[in-house]
PDB file of N, CA and C in Angstrom:
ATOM      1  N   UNK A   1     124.575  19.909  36.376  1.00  0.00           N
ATOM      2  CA  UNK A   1     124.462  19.722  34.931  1.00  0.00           C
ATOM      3  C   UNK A   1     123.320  20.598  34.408  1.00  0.00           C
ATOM      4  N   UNK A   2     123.109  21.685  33.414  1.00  0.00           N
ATOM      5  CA  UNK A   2     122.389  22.032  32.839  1.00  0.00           C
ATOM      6  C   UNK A   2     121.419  21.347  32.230  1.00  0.00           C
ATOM      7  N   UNK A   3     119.892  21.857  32.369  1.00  0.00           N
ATOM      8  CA  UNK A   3     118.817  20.687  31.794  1.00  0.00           C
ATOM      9  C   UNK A   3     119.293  21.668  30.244  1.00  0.00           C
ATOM     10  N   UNK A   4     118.317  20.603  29.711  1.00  0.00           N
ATOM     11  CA  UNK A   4     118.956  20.648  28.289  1.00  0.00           C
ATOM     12  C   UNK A   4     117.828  22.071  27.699  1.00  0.00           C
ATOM     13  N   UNK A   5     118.137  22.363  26.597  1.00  0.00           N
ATOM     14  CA  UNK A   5     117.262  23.589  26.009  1.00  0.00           C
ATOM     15  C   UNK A   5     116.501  23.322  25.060  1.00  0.00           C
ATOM     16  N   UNK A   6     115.026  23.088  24.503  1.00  0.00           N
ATOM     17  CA  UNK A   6     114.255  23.016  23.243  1.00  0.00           C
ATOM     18  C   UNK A   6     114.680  24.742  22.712  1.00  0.00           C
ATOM     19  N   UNK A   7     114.282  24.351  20.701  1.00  0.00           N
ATOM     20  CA  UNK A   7     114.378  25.983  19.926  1.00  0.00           C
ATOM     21  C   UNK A   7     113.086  26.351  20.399  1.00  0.00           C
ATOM     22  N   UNK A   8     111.911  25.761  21.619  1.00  0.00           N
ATOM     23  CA  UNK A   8     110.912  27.054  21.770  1.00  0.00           C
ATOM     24  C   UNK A   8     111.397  27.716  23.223  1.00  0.00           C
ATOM     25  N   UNK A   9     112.279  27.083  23.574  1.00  0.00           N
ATOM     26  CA  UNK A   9     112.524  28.485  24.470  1.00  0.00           C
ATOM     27  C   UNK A   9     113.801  29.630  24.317  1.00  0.00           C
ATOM     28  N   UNK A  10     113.790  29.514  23.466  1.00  0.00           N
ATOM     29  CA  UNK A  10     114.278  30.850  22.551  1.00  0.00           C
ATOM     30  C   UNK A  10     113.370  31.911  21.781  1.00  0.00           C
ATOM     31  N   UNK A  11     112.136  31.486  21.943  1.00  0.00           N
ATOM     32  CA  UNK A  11     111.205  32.206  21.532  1.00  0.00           C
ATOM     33  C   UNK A  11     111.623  33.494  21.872  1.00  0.00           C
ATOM     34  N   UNK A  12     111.738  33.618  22.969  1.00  0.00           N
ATOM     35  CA  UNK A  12     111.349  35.020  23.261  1.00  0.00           C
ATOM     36  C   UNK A  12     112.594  35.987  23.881  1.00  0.00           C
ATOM     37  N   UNK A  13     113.571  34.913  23.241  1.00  0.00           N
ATOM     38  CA  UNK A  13     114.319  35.759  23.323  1.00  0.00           C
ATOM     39  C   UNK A  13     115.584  36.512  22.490  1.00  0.00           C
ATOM     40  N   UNK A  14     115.428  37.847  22.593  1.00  0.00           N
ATOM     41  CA  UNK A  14     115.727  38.633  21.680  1.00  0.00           C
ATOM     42  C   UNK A  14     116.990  38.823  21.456  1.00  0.00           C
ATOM     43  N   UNK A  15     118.398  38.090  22.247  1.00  0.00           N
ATOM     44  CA  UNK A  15     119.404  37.628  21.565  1.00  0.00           C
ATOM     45  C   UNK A  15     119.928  36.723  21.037  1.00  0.00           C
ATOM     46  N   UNK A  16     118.469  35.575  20.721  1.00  0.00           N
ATOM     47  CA  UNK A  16     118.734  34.474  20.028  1.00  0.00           C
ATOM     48  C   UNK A  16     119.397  34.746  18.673  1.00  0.00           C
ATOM     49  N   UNK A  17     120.565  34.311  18.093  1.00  0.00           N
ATOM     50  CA  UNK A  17     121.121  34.650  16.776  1.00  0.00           C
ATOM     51  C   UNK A  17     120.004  33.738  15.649  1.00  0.00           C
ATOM     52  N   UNK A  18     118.839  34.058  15.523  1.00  0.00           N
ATOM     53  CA  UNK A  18     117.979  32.729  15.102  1.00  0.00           C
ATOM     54  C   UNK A  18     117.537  33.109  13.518  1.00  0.00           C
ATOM     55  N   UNK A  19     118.139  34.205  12.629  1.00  0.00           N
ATOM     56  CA  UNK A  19     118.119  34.544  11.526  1.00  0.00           C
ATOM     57  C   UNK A  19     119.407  34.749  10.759  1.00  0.00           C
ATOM     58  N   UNK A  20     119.322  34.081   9.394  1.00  0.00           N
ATOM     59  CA  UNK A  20     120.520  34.254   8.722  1.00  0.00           C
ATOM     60  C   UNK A  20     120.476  35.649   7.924  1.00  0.00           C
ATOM     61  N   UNK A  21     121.981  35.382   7.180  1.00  0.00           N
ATOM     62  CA  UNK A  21     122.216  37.018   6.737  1.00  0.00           C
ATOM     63  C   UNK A  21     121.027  37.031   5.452  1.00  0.00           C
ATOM     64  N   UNK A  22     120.214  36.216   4.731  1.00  0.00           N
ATOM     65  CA  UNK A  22     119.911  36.518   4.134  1.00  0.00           C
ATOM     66  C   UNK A  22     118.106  36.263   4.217  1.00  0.00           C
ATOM     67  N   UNK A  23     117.877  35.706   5.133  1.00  0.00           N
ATOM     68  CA  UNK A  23     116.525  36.646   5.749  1.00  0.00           C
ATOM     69  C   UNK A  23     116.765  37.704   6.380  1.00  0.00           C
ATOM     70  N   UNK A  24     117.551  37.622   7.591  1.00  0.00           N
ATOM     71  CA  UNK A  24     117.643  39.365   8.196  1.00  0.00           C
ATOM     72  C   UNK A  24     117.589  40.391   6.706  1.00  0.00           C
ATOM     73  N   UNK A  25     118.172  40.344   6.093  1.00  0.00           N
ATOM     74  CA  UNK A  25     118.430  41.305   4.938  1.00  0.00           C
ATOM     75  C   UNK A  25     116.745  41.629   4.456  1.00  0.00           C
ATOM     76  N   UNK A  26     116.026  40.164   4.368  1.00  0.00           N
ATOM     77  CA  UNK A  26     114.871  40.162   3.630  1.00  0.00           C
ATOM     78  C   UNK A  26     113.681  40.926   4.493  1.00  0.00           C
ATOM     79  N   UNK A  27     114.156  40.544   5.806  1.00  0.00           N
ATOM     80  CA  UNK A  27     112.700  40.977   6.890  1.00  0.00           C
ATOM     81  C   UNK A  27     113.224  42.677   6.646  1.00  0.00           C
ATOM     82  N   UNK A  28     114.654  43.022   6.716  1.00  0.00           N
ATOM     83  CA  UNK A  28     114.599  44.776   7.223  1.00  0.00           C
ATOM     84  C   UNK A  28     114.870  45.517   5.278  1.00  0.00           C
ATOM     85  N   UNK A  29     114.299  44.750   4.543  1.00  0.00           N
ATOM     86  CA  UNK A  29     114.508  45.595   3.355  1.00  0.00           C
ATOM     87  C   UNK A  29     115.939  45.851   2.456  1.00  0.00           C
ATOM     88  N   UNK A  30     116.641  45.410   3.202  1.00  0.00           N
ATOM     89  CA  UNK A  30     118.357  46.308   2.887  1.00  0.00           C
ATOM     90  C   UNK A  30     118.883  45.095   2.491  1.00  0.00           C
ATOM     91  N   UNK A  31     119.890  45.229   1.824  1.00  0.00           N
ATOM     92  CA  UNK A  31     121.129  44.262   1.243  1.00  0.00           C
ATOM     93  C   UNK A  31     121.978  43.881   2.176  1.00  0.00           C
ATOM     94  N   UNK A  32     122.253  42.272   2.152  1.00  0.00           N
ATOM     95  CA  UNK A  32     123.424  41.504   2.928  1.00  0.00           C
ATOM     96  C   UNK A  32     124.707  42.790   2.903  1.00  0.00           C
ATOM     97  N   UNK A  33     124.905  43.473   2.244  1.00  0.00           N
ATOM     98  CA  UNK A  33     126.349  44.472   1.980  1.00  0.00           C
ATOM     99  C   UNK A  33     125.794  45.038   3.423  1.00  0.00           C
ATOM    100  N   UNK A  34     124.553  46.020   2.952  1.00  0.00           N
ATOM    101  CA  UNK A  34     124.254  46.908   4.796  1.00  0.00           C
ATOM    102  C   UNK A  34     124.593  46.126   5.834  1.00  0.00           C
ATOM    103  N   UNK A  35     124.231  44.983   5.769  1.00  0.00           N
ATOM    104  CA  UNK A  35     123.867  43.984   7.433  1.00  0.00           C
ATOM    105  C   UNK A  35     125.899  44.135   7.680  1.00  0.00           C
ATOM    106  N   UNK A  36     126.655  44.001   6.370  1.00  0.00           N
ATOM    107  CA  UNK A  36     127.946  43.625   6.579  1.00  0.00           C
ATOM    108  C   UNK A  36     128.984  44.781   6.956  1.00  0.00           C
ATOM    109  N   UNK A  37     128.643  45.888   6.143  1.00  0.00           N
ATOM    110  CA  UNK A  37     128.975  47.030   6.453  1.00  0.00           C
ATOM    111  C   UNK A  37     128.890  47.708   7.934  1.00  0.00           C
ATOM    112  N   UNK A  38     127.537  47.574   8.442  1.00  0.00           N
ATOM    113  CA  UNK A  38     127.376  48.007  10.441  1.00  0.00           C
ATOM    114  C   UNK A  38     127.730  47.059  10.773  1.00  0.00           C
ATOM    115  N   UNK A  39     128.313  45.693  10.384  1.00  0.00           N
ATOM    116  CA  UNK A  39     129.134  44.387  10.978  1.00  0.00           C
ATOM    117  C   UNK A  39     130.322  45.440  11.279  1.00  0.00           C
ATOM    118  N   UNK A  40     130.885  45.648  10.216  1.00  0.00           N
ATOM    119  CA  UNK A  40     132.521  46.183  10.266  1.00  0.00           C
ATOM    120  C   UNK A  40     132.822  47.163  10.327  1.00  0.00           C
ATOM    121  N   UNK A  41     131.909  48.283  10.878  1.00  0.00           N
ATOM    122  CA  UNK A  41     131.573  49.356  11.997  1.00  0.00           C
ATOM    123  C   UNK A  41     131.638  49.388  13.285  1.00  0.00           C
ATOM    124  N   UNK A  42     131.512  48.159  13.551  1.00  0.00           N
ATOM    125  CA  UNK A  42     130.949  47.350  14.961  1.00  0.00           C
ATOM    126  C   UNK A  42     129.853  47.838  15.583  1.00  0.00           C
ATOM    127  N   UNK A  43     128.803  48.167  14.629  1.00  0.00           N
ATOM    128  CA  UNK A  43     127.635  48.363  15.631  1.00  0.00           C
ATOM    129  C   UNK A  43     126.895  47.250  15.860  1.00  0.00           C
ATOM    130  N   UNK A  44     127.084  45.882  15.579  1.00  0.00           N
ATOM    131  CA  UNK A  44     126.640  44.536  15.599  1.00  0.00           C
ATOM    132  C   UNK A  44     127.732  43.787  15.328  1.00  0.00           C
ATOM    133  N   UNK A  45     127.577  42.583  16.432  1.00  0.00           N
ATOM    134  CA  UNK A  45     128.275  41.398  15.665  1.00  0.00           C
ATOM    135  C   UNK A  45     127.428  40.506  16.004  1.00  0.00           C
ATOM    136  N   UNK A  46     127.836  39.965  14.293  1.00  0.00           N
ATOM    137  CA  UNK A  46     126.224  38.650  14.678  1.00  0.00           C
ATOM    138  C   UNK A  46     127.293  37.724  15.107  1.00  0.00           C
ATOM    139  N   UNK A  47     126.408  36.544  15.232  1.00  0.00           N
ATOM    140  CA  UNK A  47     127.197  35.362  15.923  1.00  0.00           C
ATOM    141  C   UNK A  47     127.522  34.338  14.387  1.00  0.00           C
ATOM    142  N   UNK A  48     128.329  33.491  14.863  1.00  0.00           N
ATOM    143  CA  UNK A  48     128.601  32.560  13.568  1.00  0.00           C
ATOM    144  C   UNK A  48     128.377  31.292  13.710  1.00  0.00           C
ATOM    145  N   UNK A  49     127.508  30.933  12.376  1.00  0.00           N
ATOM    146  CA  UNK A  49     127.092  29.395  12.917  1.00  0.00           C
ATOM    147  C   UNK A  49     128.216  28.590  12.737  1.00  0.00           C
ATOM    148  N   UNK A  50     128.727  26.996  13.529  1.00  0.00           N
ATOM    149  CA  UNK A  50     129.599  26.344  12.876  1.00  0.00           C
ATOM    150  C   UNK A  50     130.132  26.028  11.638  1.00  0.00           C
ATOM    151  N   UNK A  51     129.070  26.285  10.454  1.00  0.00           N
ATOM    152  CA  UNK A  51     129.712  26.645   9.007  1.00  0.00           C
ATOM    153  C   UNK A  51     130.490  27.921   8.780  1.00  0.00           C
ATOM    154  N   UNK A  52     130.362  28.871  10.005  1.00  0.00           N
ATOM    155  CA  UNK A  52     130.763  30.142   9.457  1.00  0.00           C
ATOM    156  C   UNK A  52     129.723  31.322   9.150  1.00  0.00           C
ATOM    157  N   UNK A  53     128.874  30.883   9.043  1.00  0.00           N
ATOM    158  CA  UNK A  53     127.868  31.767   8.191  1.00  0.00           C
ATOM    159  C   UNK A  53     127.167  32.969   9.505  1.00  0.00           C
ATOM    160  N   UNK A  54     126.713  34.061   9.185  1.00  0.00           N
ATOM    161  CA  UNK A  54     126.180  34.982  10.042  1.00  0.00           C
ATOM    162  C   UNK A  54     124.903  34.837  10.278  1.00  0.00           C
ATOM    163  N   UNK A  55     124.467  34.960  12.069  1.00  0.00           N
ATOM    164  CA  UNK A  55     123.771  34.880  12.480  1.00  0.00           C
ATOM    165  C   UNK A  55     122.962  35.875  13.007  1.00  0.00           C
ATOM    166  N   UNK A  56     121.836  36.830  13.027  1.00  0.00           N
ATOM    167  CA  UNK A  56     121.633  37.439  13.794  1.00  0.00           C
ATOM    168  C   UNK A  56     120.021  37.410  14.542  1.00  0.00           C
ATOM    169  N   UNK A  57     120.321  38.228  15.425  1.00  0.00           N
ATOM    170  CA  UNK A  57     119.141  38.371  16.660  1.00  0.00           C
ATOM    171  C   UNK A  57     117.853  39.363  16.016  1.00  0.00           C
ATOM    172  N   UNK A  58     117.185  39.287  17.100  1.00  0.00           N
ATOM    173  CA  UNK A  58     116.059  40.208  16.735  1.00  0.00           C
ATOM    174  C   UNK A  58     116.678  41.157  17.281  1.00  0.00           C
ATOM    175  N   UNK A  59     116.911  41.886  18.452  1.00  0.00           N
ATOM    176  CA  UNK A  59     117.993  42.830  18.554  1.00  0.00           C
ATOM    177  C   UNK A  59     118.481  43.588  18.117  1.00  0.00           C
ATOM    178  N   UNK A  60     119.356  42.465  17.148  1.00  0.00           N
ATOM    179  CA  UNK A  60     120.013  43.324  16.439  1.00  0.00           C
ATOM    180  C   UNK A  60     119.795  43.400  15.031  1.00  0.00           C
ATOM    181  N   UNK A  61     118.489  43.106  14.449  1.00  0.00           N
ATOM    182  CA  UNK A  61     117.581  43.691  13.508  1.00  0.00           C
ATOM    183  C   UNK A  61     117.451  45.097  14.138  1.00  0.00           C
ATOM    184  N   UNK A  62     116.641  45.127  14.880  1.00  0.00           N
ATOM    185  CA  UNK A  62     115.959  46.259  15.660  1.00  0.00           C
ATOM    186  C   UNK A  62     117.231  47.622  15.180  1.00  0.00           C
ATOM    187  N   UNK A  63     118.454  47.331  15.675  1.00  0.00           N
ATOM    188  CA  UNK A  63     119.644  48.036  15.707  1.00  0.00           C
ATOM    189  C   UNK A  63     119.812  48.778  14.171  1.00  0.00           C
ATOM    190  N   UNK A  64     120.211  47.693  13.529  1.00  0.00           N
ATOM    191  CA  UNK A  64     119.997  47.265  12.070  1.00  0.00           C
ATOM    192  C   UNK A  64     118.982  48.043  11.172  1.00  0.00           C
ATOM    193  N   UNK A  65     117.619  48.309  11.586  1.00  0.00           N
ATOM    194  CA  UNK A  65     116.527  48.915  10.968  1.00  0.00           C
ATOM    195  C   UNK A  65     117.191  50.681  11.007  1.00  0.00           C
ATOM    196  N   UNK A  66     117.412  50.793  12.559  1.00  0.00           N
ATOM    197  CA  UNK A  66     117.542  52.017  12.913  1.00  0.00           C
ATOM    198  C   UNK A  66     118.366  52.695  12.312  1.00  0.00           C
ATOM    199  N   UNK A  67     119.759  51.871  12.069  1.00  0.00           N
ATOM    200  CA  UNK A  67     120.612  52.288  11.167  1.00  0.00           C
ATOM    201  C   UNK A  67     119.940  52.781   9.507  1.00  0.00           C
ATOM    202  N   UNK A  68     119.245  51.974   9.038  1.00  0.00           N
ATOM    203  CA  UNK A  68     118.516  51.613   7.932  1.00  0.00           C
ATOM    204  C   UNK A  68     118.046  53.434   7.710  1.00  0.00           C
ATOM    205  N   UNK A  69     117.312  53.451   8.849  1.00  0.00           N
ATOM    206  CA  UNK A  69     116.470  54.594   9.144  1.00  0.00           C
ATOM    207  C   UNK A  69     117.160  55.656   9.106  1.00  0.00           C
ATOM    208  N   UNK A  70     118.273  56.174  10.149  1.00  0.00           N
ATOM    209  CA  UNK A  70     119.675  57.157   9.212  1.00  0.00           C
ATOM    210  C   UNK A  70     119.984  57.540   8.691  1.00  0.00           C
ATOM    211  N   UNK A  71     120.253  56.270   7.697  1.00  0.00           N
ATOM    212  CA  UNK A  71     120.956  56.069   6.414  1.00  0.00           C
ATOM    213  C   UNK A  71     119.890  56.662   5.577  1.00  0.00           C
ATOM    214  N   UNK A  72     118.535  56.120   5.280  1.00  0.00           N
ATOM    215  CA  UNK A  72     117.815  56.706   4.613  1.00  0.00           C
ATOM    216  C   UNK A  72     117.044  58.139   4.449  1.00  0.00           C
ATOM    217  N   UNK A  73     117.578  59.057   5.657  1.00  0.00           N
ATOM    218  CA  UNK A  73     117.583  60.214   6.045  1.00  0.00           C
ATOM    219  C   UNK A  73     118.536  60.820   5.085  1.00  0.00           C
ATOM    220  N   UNK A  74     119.894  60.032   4.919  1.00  0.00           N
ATOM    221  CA  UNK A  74     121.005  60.927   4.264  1.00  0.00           C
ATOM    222  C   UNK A  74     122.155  60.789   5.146  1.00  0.00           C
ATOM    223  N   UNK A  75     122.452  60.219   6.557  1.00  0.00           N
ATOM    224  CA  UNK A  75     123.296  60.014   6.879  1.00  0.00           C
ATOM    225  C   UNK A  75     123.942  59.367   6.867  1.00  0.00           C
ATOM    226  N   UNK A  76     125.411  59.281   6.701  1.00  0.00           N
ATOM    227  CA  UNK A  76     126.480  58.437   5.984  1.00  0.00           C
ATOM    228  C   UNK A  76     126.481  57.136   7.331  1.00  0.00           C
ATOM    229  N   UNK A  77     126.771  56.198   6.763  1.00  0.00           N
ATOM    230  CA  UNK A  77     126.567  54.882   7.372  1.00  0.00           C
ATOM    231  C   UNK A  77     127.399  54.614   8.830  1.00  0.00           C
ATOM    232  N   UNK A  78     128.533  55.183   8.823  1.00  0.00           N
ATOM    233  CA  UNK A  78     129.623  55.284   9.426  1.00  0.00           C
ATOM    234  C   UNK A  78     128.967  56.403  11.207  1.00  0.00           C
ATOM    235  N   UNK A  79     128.389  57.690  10.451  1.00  0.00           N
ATOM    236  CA  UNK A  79     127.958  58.619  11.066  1.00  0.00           C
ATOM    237  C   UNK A  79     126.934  57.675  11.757  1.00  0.00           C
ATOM    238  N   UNK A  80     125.936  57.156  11.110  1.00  0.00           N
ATOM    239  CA  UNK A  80     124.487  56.585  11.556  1.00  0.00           C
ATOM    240  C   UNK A  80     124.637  55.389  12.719  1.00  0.00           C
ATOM    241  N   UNK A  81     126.264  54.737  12.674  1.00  0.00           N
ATOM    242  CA  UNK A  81     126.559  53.556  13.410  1.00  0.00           C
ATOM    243  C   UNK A  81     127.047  54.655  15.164  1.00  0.00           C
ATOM    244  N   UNK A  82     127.253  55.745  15.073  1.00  0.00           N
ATOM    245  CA  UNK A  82     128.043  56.423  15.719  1.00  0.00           C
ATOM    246  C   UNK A  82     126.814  56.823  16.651  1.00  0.00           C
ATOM    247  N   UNK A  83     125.746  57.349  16.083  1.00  0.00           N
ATOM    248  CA  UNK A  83     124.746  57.972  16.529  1.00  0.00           C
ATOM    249  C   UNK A  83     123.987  57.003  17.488  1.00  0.00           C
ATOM    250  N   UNK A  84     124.062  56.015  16.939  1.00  0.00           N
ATOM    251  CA  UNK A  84     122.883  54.754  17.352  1.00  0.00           C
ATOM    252  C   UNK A  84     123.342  54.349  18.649  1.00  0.00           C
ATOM    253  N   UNK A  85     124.687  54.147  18.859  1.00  0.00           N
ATOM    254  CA  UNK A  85     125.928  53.852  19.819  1.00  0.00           C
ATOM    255  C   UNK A  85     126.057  54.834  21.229  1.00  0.00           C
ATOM    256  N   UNK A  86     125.997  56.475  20.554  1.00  0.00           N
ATOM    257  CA  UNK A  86     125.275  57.098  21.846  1.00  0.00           C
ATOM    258  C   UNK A  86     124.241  57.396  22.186  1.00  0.00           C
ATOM    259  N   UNK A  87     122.885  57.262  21.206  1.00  0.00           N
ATOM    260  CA  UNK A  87     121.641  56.973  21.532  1.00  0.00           C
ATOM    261  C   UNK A  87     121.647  56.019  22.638  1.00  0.00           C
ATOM    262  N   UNK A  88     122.406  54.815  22.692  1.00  0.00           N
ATOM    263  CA  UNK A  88     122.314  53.569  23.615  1.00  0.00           C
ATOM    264  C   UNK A  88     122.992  54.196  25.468  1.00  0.00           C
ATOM    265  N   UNK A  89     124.395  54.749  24.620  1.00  0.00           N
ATOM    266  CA  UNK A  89     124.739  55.248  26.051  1.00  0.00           C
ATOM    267  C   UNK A  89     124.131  56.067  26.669  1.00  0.00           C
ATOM    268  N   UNK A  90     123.352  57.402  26.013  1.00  0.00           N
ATOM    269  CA  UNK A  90     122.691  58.121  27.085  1.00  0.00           C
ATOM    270  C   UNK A  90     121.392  57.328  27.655  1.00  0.00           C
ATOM    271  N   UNK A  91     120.958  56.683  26.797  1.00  0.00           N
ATOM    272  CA  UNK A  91     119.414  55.710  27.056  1.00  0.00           C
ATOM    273  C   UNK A  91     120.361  55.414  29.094  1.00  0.00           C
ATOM    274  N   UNK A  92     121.120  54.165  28.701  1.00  0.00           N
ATOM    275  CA  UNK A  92     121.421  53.687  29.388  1.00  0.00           C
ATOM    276  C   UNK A  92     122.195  54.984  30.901  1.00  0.00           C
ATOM    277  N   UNK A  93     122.761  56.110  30.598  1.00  0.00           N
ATOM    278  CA  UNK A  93     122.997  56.926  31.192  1.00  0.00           C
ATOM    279  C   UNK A  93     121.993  57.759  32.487  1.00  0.00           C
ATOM    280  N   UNK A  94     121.061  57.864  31.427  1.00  0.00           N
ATOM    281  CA  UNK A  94     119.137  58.204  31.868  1.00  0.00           C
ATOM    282  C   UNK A  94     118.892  57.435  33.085  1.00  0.00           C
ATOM    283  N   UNK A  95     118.912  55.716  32.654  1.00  0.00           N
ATOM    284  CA  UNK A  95     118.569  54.855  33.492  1.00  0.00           C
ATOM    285  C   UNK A  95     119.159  54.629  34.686  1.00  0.00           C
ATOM    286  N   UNK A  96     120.139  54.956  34.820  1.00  0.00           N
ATOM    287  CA  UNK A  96     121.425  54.677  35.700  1.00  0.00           C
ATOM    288  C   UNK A  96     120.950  56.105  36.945  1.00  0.00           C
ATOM    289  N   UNK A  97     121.051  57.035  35.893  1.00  0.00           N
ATOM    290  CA  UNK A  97     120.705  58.578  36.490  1.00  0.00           C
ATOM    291  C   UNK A  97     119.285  58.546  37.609  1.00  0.00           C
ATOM    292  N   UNK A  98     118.149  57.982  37.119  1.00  0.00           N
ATOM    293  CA  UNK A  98     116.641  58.209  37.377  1.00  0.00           C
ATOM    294  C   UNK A  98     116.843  56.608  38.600  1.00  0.00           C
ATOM    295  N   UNK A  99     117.956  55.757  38.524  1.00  0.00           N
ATOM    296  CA  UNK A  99     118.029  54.642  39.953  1.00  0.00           C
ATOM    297  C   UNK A  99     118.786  55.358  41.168  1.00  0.00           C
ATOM    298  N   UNK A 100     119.439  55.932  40.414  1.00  0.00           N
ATOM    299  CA  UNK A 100     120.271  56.825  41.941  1.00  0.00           C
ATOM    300  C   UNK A 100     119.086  57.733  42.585  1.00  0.00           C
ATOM    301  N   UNK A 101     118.374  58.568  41.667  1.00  0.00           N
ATOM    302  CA  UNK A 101     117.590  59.313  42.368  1.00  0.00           C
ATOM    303  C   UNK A 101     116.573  58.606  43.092  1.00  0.00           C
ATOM    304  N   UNK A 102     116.195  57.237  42.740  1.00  0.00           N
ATOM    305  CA  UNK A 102     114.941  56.749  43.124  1.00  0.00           C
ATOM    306  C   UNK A 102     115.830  56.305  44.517  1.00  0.00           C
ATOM    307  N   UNK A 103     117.387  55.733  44.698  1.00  0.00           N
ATOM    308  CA  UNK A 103     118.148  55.563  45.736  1.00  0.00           C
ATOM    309  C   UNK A 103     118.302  56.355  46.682  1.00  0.00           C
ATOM    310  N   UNK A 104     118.508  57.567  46.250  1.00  0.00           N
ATOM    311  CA  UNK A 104     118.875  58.666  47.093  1.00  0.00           C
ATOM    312  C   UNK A 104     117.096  59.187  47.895  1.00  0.00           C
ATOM    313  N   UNK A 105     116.200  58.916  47.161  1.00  0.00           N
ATOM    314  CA  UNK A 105     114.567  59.808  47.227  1.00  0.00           C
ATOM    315  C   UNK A 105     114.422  58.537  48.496  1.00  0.00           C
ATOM    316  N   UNK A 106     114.600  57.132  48.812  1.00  0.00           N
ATOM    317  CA  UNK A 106     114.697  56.931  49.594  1.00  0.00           C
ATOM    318  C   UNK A 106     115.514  56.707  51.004  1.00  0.00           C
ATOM    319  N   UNK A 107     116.256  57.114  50.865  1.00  0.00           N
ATOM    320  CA  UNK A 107     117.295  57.432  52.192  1.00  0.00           C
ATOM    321  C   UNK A 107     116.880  58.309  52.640  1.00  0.00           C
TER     322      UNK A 107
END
């Protein structure tokens, strides 16, 4: 049986869905439309509380800002969700790349 969970141990963690759409909106500056728009891009999906309503992470603020950041460059929203998406894959590509070598440097 799972021991049960208190909201402080979610503190720290950064896919807690623990902000609604309309603080997230308030903490990153931008309008509920932005948060909804990279929703239906799919560069985020927040989670939904049992009313329905959108939930999101710190995470995916973080995500969210970056987009923000893009966008406010001049790049079209669509483009900025695209970018962010292989920013992640090569990140993650890098990482993958620099364990084999640390694999291979010991054999």
């Amino acid at each position: 049986m799972p021991a049960e969970t208190s909201p402080v141990d979610h503190l720290d963690d950064d896919d807690y869905p623990a902000y609604t759409m309309g603080r997230a909106a308030d903490i990153l500056g931008i309008t509920p439309a932005f948060l909804r728009a990279i929703g239906e891009a799919k560069l985020i999906t927040p989670l939904r509380s049992e009313g329905g309503h959108r939930r999101y992470s710190r995470g995916q603020l973080r995500i969210a800002a970056r987009a923000r950041e893009l966008v406010d460059q001049g790049t079209p929203i669509e483009a900025a969700c695209r970018i962010i998406v292989l920013e992640d894959r090569l990140e993650e590509a890098l990482r993958l790349n620099e364990e084999m070598r640390q694999e291979l440097a010991r054999r």
